[in-house]
PDB file of N, CA and C in Angstrom:
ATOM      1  N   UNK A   1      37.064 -11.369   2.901  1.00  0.00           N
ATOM      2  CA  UNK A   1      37.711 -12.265   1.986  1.00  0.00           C
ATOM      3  C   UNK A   1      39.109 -11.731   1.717  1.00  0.00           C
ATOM      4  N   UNK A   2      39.947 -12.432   1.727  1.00  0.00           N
ATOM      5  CA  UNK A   2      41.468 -12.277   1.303  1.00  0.00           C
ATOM      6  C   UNK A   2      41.714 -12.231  -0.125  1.00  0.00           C
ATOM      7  N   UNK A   3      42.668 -11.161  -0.825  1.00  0.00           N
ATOM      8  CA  UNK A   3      43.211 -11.676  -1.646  1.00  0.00           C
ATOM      9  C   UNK A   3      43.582 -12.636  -2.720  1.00  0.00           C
ATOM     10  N   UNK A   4      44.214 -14.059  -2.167  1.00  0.00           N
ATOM     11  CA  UNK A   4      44.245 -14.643  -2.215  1.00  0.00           C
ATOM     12  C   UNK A   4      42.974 -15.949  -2.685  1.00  0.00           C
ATOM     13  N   UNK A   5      42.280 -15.528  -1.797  1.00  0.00           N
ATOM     14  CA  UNK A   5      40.736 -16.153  -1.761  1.00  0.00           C
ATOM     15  C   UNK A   5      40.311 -15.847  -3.045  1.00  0.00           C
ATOM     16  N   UNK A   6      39.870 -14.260  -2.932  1.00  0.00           N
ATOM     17  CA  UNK A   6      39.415 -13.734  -4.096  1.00  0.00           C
ATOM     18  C   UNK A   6      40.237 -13.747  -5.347  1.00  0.00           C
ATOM     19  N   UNK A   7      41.457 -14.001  -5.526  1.00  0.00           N
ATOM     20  CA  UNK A   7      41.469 -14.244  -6.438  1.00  0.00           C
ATOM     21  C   UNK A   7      41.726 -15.615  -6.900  1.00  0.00           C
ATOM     22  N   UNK A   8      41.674 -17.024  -6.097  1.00  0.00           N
ATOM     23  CA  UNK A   8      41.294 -17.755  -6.538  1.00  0.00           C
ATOM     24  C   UNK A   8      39.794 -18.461  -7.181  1.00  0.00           C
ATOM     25  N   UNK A   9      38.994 -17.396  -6.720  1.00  0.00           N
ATOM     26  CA  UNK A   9      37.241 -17.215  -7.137  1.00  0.00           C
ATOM     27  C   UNK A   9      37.714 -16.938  -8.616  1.00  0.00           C
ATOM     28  N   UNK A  10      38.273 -15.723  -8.736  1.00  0.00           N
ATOM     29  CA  UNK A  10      38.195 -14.974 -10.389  1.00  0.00           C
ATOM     30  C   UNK A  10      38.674 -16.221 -11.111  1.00  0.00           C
ATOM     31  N   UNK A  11      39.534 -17.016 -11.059  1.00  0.00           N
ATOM     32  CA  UNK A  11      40.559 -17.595 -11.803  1.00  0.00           C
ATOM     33  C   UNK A  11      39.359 -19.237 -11.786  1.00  0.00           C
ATOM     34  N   UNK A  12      38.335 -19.207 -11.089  1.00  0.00           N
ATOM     35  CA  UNK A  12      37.478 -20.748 -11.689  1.00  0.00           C
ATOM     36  C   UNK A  12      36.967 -20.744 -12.434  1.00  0.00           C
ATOM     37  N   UNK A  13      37.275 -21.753 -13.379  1.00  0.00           N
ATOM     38  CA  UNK A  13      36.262 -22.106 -14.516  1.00  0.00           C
ATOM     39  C   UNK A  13      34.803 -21.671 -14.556  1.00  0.00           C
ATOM     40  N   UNK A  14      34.091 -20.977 -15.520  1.00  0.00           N
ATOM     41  CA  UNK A  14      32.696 -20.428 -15.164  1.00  0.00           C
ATOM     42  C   UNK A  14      31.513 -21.056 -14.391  1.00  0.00           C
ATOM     43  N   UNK A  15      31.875 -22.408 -15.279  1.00  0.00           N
ATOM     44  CA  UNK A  15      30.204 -23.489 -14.929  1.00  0.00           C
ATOM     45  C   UNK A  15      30.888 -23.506 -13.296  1.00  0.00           C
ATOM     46  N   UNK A  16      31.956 -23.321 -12.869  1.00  0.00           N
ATOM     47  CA  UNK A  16      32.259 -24.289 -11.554  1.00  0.00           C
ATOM     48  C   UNK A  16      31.626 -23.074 -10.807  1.00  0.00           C
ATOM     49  N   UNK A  17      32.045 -21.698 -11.067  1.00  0.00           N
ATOM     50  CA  UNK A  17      31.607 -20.436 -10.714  1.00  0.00           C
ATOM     51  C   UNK A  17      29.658 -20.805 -10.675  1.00  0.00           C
ATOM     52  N   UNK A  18      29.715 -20.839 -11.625  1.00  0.00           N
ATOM     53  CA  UNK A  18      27.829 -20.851 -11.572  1.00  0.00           C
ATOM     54  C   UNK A  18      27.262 -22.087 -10.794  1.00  0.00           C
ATOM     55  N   UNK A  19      27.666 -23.215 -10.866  1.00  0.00           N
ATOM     56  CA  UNK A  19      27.353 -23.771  -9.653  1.00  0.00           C
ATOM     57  C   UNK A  19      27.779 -23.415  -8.214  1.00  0.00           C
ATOM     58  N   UNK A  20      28.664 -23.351  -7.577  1.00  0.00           N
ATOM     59  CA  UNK A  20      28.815 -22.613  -6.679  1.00  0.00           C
ATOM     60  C   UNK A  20      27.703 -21.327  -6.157  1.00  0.00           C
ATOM     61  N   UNK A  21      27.402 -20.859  -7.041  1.00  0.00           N
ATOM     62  CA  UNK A  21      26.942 -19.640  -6.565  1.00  0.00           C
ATOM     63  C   UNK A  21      25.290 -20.597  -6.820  1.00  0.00           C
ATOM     64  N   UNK A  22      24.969 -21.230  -7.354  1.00  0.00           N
ATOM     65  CA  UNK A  22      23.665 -21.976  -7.517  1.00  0.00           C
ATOM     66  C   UNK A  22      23.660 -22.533  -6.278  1.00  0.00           C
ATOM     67  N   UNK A  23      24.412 -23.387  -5.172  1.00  0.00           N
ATOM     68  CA  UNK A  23      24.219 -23.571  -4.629  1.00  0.00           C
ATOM     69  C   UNK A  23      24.380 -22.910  -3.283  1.00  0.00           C
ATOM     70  N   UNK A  24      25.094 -21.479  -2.853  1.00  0.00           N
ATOM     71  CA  UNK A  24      24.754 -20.544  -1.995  1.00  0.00           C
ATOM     72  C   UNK A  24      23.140 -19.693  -1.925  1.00  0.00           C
ATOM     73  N   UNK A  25      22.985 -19.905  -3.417  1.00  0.00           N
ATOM     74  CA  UNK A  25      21.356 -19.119  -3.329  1.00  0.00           C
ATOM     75  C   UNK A  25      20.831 -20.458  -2.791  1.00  0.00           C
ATOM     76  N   UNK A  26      20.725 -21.604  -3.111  1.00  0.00           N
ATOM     77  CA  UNK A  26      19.798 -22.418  -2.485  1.00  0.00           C
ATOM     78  C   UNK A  26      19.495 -22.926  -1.074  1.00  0.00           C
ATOM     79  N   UNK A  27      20.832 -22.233  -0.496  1.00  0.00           N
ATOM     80  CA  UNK A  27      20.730 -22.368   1.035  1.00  0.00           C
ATOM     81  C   UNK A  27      20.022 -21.658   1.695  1.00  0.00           C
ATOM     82  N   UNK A  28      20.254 -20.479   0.851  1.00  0.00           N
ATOM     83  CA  UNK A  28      19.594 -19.246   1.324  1.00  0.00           C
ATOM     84  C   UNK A  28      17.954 -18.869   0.475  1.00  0.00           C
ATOM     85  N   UNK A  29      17.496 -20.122   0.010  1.00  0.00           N
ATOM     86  CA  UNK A  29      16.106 -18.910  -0.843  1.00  0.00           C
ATOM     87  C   UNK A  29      15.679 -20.585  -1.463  1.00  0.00           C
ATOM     88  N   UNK A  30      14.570 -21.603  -1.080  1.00  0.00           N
ATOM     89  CA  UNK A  30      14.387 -22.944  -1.914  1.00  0.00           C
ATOM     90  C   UNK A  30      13.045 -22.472  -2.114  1.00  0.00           C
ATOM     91  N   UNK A  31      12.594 -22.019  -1.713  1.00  0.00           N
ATOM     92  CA  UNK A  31      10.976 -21.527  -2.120  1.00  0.00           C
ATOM     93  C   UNK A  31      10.084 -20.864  -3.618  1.00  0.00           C
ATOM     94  N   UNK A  32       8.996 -21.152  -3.481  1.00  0.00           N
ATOM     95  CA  UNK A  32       8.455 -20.292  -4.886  1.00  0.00           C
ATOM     96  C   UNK A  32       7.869 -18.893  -5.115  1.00  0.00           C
ATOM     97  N   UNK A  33       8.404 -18.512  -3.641  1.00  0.00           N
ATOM     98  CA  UNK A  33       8.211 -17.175  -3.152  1.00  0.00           C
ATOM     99  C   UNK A  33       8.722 -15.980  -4.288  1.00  0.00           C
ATOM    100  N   UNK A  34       8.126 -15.097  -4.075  1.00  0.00           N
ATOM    101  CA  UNK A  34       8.821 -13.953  -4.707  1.00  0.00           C
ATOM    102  C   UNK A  34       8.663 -12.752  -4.072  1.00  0.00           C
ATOM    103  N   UNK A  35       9.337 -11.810  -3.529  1.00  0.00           N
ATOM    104  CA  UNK A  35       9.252 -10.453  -3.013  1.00  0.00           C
ATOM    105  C   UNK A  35       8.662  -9.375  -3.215  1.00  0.00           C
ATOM    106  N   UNK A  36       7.380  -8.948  -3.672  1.00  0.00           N
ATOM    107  CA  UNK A  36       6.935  -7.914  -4.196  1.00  0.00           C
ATOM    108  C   UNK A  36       7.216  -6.484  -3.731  1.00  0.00           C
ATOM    109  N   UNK A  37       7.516  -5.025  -4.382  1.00  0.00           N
ATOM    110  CA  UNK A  37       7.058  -4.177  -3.206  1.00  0.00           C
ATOM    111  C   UNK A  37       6.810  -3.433  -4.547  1.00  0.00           C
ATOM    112  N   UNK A  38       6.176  -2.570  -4.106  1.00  0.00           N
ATOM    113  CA  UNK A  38       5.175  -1.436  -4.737  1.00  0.00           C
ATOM    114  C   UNK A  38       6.480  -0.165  -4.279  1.00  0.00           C
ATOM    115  N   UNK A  39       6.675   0.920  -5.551  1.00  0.00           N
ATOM    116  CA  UNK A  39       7.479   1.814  -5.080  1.00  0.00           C
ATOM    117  C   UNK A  39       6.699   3.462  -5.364  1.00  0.00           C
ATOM    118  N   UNK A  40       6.627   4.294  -4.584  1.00  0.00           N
ATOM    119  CA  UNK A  40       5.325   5.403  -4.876  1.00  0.00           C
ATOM    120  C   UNK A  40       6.532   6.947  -4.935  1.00  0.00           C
ATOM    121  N   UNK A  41       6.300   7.073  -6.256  1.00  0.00           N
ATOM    122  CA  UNK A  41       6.969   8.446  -6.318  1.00  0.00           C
ATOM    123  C   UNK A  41       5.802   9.854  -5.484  1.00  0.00           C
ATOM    124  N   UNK A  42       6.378  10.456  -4.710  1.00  0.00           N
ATOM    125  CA  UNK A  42       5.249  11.276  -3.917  1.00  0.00           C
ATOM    126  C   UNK A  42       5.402  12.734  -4.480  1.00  0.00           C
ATOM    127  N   UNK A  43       6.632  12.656  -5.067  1.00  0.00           N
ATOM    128  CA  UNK A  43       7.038  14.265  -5.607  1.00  0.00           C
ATOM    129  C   UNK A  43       7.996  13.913  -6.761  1.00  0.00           C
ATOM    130  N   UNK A  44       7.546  14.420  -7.726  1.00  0.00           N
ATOM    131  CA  UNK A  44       8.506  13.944  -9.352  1.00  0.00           C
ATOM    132  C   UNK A  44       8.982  15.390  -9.441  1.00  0.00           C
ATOM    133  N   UNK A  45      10.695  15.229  -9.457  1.00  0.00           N
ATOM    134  CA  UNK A  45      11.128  16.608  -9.936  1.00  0.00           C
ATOM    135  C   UNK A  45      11.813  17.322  -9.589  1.00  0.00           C
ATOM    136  N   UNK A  46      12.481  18.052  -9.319  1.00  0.00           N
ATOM    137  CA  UNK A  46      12.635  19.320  -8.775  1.00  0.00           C
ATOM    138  C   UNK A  46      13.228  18.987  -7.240  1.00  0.00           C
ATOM    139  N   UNK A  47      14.150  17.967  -7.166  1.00  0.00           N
ATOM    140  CA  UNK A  47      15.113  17.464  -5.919  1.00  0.00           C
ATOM    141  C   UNK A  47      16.329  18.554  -6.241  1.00  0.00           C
ATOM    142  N   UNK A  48      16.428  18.816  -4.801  1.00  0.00           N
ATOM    143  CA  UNK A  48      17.721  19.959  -4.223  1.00  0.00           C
ATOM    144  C   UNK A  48      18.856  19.018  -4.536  1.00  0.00           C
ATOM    145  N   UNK A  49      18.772  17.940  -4.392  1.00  0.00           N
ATOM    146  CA  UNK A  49      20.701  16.878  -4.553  1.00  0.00           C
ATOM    147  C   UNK A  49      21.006  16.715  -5.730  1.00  0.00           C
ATOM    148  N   UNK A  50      22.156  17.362  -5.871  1.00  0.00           N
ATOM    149  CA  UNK A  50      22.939  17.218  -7.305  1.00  0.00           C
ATOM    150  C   UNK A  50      23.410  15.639  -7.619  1.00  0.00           C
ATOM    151  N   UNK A  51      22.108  14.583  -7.972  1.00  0.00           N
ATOM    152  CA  UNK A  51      23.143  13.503  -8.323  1.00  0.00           C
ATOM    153  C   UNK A  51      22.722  13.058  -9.611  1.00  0.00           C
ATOM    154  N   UNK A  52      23.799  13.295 -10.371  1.00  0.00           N
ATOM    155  CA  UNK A  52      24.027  13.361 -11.913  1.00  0.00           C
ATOM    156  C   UNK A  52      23.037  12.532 -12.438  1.00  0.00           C
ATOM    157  N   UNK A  53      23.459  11.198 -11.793  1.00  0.00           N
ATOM    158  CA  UNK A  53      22.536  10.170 -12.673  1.00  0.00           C
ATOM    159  C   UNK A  53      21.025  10.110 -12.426  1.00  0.00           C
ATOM    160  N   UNK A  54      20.269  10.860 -11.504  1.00  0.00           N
ATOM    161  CA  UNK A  54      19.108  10.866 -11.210  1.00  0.00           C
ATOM    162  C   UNK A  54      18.056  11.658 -11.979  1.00  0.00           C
ATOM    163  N   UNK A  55      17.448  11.307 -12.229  1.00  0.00           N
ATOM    164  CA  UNK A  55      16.016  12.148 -13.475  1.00  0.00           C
ATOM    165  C   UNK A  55      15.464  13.450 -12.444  1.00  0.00           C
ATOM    166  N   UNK A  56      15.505  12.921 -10.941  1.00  0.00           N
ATOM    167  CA  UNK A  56      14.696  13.927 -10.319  1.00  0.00           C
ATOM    168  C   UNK A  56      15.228  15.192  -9.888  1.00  0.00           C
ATOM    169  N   UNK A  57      16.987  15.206 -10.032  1.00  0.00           N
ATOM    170  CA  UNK A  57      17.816  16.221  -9.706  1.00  0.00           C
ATOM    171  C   UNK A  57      16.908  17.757 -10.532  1.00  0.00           C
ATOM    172  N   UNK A  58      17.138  18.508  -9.702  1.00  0.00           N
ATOM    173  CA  UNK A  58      16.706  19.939 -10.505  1.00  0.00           C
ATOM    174  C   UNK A  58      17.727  20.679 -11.198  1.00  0.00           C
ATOM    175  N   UNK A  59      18.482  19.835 -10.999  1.00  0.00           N
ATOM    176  CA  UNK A  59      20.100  20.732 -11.419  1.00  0.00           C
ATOM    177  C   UNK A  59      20.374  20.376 -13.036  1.00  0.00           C
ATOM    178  N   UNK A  60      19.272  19.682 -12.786  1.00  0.00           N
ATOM    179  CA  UNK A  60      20.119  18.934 -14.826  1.00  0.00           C
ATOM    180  C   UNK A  60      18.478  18.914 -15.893  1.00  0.00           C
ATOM    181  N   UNK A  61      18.700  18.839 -17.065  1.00  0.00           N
ATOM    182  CA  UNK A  61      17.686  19.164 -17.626  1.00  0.00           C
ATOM    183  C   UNK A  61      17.699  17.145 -18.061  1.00  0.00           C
ATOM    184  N   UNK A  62      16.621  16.979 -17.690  1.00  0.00           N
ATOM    185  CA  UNK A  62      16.166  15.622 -17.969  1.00  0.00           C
ATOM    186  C   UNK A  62      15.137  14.792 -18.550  1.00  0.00           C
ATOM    187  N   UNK A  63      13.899  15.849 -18.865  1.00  0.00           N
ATOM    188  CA  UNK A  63      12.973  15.912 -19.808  1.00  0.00           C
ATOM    189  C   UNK A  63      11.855  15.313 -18.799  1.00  0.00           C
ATOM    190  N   UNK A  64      12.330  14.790 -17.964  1.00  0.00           N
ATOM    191  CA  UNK A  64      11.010  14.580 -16.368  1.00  0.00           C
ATOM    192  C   UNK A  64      10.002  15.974 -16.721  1.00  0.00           C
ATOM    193  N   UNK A  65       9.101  15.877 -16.690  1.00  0.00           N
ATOM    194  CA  UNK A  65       7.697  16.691 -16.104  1.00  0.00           C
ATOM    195  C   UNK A  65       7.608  16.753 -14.660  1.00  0.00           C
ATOM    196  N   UNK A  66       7.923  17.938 -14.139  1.00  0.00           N
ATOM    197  CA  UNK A  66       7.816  17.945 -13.192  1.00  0.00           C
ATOM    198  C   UNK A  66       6.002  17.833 -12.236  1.00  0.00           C
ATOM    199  N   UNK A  67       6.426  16.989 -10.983  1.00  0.00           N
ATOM    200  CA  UNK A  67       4.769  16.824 -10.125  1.00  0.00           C
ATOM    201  C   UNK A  67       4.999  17.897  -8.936  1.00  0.00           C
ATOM    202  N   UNK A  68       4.342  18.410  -8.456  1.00  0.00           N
ATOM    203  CA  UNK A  68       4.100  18.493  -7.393  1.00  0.00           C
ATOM    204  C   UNK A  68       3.551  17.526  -5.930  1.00  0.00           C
ATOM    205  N   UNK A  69       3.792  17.468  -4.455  1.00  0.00           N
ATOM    206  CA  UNK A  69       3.644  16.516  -3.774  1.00  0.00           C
ATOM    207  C   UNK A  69       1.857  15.697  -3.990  1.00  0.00           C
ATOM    208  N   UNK A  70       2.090  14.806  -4.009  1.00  0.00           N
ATOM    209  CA  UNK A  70       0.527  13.514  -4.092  1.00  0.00           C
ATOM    210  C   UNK A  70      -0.146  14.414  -2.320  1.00  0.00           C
ATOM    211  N   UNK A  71      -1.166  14.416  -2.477  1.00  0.00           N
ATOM    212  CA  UNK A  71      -1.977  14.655  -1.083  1.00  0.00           C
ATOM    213  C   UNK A  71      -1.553  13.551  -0.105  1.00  0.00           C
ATOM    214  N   UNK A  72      -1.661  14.265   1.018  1.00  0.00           N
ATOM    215  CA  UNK A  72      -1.827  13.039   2.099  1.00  0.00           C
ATOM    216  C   UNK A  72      -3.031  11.844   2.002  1.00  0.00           C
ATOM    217  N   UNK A  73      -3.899  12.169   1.287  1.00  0.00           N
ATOM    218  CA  UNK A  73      -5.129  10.563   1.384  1.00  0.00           C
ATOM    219  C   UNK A  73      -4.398  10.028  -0.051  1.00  0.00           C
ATOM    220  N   UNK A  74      -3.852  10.779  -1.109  1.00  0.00           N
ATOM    221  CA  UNK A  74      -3.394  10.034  -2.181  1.00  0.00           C
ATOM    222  C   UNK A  74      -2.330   8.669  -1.782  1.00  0.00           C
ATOM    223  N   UNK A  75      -1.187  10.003  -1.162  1.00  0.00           N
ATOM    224  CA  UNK A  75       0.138   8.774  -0.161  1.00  0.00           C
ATOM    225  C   UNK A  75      -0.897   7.454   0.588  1.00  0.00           C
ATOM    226  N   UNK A  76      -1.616   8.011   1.314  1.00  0.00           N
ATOM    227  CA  UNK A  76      -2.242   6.553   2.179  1.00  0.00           C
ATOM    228  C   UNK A  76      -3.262   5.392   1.473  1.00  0.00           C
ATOM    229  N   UNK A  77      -3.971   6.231   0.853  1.00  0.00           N
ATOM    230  CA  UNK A  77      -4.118   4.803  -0.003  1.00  0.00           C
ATOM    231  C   UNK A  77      -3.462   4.040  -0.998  1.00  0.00           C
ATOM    232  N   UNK A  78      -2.525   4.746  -1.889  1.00  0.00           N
ATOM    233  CA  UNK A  78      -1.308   3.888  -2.232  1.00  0.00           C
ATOM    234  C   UNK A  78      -0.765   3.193  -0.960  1.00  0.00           C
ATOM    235  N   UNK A  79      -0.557   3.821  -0.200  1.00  0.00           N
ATOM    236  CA  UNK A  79      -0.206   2.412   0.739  1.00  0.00           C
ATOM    237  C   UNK A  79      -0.917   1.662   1.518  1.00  0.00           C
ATOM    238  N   UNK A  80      -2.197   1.752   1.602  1.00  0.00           N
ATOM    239  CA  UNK A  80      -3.244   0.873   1.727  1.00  0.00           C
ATOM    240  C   UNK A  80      -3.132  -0.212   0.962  1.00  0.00           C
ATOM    241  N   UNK A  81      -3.455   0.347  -0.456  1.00  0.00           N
ATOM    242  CA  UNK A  81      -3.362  -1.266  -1.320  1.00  0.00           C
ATOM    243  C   UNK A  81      -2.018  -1.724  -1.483  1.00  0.00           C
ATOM    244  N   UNK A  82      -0.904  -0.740  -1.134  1.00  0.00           N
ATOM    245  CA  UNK A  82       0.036  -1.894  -1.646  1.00  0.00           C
ATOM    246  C   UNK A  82       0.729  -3.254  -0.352  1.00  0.00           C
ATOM    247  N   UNK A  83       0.273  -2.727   1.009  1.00  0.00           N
ATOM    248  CA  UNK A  83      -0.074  -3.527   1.856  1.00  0.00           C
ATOM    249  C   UNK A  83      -1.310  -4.391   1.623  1.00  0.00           C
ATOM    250  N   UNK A  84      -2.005  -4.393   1.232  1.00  0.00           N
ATOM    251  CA  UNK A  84      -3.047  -5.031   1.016  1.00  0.00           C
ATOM    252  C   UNK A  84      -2.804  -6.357   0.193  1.00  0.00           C
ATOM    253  N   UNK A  85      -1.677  -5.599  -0.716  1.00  0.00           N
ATOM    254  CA  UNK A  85      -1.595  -7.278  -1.450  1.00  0.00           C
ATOM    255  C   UNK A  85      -0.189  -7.649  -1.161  1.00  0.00           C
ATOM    256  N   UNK A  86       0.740  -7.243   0.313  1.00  0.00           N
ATOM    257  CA  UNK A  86       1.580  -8.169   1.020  1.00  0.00           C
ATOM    258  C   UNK A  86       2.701  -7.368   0.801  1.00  0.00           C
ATOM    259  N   UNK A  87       3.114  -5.838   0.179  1.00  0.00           N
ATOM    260  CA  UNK A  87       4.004  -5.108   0.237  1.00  0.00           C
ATOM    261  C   UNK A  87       4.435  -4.479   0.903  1.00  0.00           C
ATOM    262  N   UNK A  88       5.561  -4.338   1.770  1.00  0.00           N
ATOM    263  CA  UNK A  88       6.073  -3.910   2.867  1.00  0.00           C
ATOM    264  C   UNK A  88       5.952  -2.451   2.462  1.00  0.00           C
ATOM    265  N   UNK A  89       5.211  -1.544   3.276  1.00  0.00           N
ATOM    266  CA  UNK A  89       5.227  -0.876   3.262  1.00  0.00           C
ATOM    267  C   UNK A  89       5.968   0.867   4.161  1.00  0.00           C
ATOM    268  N   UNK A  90       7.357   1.203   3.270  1.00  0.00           N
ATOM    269  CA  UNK A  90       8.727   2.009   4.085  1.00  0.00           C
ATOM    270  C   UNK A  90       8.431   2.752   3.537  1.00  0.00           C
ATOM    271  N   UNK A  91       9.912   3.967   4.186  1.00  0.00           N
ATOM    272  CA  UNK A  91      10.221   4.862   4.244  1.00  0.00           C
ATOM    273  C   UNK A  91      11.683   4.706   3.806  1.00  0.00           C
ATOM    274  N   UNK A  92      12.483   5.122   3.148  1.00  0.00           N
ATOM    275  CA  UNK A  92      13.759   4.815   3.170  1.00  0.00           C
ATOM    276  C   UNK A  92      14.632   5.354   3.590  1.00  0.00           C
ATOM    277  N   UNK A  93      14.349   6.946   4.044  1.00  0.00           N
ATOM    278  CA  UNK A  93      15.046   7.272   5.249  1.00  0.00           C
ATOM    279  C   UNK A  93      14.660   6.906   6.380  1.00  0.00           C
ATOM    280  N   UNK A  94      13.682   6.679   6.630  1.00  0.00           N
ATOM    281  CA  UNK A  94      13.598   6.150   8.253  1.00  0.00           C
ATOM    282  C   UNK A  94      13.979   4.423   7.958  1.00  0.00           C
ATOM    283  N   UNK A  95      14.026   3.598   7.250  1.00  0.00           N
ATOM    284  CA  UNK A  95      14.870   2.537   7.185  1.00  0.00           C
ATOM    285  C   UNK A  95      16.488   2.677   7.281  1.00  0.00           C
ATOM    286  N   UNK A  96      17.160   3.776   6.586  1.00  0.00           N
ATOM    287  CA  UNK A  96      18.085   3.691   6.887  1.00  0.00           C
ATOM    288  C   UNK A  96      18.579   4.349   8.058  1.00  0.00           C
ATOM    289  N   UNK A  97      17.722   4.716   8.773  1.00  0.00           N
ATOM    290  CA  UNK A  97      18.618   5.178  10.231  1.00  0.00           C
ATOM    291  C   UNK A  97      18.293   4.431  11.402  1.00  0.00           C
ATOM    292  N   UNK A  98      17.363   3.047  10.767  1.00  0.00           N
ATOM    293  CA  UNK A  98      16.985   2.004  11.815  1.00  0.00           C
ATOM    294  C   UNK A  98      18.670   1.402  11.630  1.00  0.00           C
ATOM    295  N   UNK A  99      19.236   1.110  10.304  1.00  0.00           N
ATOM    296  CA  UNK A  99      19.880   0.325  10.464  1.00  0.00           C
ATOM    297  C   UNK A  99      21.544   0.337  11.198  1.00  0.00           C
TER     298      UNK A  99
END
């Protein structure tokens, strides 16, 4: 998007803004669908990456209780059922190096 473009977006009237954008979601999404996913913390705590805003950093005092790792049959049946009732069930590093 240009400049120009964009800033003729900022400068529309709101409702014209909210329709507009009402009707890009509807091109893209008319259904009564909804996306579920199940998200499984496997280790609470005590992460090596300093990132400030995160509870799980070990570097910052955050009042988290720390876990130790869930067993391997714990991990798989959490993701048993959460496939079970239609949740894609990832990895998010190995998603992001598919992409």
């Amino acid at each position: 998007m240009k400049f120009d473009q964009l800033q003729a977006l900022y400068h529309q009237p709101l409702f014209d803004l909210i329709s507009q954008s009402r009707a890009v979601h509807l091109l893209h999404w008319r259904g009564e669908e909804v996306q579920r996913c199940t998200l499984l913390s496997i280790k609470t705590g005590g992460c090596s990456e300093d990132c400030a805003y995160c509870a799980q950093s070990s570097h910052y005092s955050t009042g988290l209780e720390r876990q130790g790792l869930l067993s391997l049959e714990n991990i798989l049946t959490a993701a048993r059922r959460a496939r079970s009732q239609g949740d894609p069930v990832l990895h998010g590093r190995s998603l992001a190096r598919r992409a």
